[in-house]
C-alpha atoms as a PDB file:
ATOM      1  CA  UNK A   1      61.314 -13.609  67.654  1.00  0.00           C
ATOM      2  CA  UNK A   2      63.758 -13.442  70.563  1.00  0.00           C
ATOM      3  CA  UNK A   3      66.188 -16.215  71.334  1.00  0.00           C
ATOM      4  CA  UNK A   4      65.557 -17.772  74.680  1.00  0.00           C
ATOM      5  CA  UNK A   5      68.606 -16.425  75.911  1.00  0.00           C
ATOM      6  CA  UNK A   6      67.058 -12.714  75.236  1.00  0.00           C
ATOM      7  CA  UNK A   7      64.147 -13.922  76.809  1.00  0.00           C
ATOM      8  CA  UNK A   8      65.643 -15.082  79.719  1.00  0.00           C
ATOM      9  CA  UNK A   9      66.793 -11.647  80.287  1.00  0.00           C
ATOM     10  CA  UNK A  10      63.753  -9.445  79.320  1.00  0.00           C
ATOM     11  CA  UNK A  11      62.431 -11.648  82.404  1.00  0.00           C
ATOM     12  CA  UNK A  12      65.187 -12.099  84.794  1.00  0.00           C
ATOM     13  CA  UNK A  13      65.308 -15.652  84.418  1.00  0.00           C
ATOM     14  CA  UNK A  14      67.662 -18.201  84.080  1.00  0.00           C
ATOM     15  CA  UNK A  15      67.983 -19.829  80.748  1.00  0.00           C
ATOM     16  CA  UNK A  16      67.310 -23.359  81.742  1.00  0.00           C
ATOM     17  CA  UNK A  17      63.951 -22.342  83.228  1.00  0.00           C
ATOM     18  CA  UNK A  18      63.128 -20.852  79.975  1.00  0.00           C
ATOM     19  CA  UNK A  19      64.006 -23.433  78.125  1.00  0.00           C
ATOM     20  CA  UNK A  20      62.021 -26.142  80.827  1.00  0.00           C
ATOM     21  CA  UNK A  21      58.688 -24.468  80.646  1.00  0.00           C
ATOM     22  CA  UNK A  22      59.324 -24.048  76.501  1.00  0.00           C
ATOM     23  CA  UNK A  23      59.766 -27.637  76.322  1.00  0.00           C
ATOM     24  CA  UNK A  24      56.880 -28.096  78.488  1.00  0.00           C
ATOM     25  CA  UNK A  25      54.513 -25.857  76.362  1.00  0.00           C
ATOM     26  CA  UNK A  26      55.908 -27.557  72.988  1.00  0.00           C
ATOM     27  CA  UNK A  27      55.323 -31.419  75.395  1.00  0.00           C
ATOM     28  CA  UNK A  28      51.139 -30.569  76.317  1.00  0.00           C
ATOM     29  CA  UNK A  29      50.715 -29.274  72.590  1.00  0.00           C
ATOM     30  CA  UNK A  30      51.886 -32.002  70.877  1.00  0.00           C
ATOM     31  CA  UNK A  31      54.798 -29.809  68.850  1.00  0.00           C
ATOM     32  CA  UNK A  32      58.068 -30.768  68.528  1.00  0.00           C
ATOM     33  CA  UNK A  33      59.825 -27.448  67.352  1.00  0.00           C
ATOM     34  CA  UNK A  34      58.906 -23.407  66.743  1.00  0.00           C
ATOM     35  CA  UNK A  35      57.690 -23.676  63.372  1.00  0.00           C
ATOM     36  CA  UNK A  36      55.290 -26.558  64.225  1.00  0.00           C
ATOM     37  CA  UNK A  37      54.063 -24.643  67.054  1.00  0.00           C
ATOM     38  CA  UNK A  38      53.943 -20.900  65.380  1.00  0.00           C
ATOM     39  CA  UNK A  39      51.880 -22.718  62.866  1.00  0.00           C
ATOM     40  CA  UNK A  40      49.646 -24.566  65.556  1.00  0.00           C
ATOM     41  CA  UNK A  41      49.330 -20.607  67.303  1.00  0.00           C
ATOM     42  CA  UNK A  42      48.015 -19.517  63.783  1.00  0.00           C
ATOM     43  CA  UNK A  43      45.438 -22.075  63.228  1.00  0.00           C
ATOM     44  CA  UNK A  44      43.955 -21.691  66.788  1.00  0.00           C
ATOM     45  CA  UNK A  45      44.345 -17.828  66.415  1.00  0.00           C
ATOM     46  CA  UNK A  46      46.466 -17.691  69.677  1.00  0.00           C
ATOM     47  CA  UNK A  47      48.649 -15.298  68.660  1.00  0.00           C
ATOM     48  CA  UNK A  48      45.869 -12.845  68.680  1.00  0.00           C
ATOM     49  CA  UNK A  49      45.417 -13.860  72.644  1.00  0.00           C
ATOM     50  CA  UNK A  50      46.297 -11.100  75.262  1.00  0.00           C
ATOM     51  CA  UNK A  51      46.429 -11.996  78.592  1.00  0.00           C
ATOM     52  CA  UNK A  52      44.537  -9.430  80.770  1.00  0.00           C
ATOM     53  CA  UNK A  53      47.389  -8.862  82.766  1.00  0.00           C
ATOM     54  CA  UNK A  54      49.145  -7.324  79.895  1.00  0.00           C
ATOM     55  CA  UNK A  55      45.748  -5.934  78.587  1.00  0.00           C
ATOM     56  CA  UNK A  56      46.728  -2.682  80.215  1.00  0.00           C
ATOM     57  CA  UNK A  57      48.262   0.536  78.972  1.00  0.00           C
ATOM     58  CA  UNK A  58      51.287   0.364  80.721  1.00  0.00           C
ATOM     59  CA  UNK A  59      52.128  -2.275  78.506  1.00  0.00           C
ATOM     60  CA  UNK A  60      51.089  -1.381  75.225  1.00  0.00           C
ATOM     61  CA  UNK A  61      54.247  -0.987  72.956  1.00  0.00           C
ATOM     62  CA  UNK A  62      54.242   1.567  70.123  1.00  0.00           C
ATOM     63  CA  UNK A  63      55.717   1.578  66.995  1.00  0.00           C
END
């Protein structure tokens, strides 16, 4: 995955906000790090979840 610092880039954002609203997800999920929470995604099949905002073409990425 991206480092929040790459991620506060890819969305023109400072690096404290990313890391508020990260700490915010991992605070109303009950996870206290990534792996925890990558593992919580899995179980509840969220990382299958697209948004339909980026449901579009014009943001599918190929390989």
């Amino acid at each position: 995955g991206l480092s929040e610092k790459e991620i506060a880039e890819q969305i023109s954002r400072s690096l404290s906000t990313v890391k508020f609203h990260k700490s915010n997800i991992f605070q109303k999920v009950g996870c206290s790090c990534i792996g925890a929470f990558k593992a919580l995604a899995r179980q509840k099949k969220w990382n299958f979840y697209i948004p339909p905002t980026f449901a579009s073409a014009k943001y599918i990425i190929n390989h």
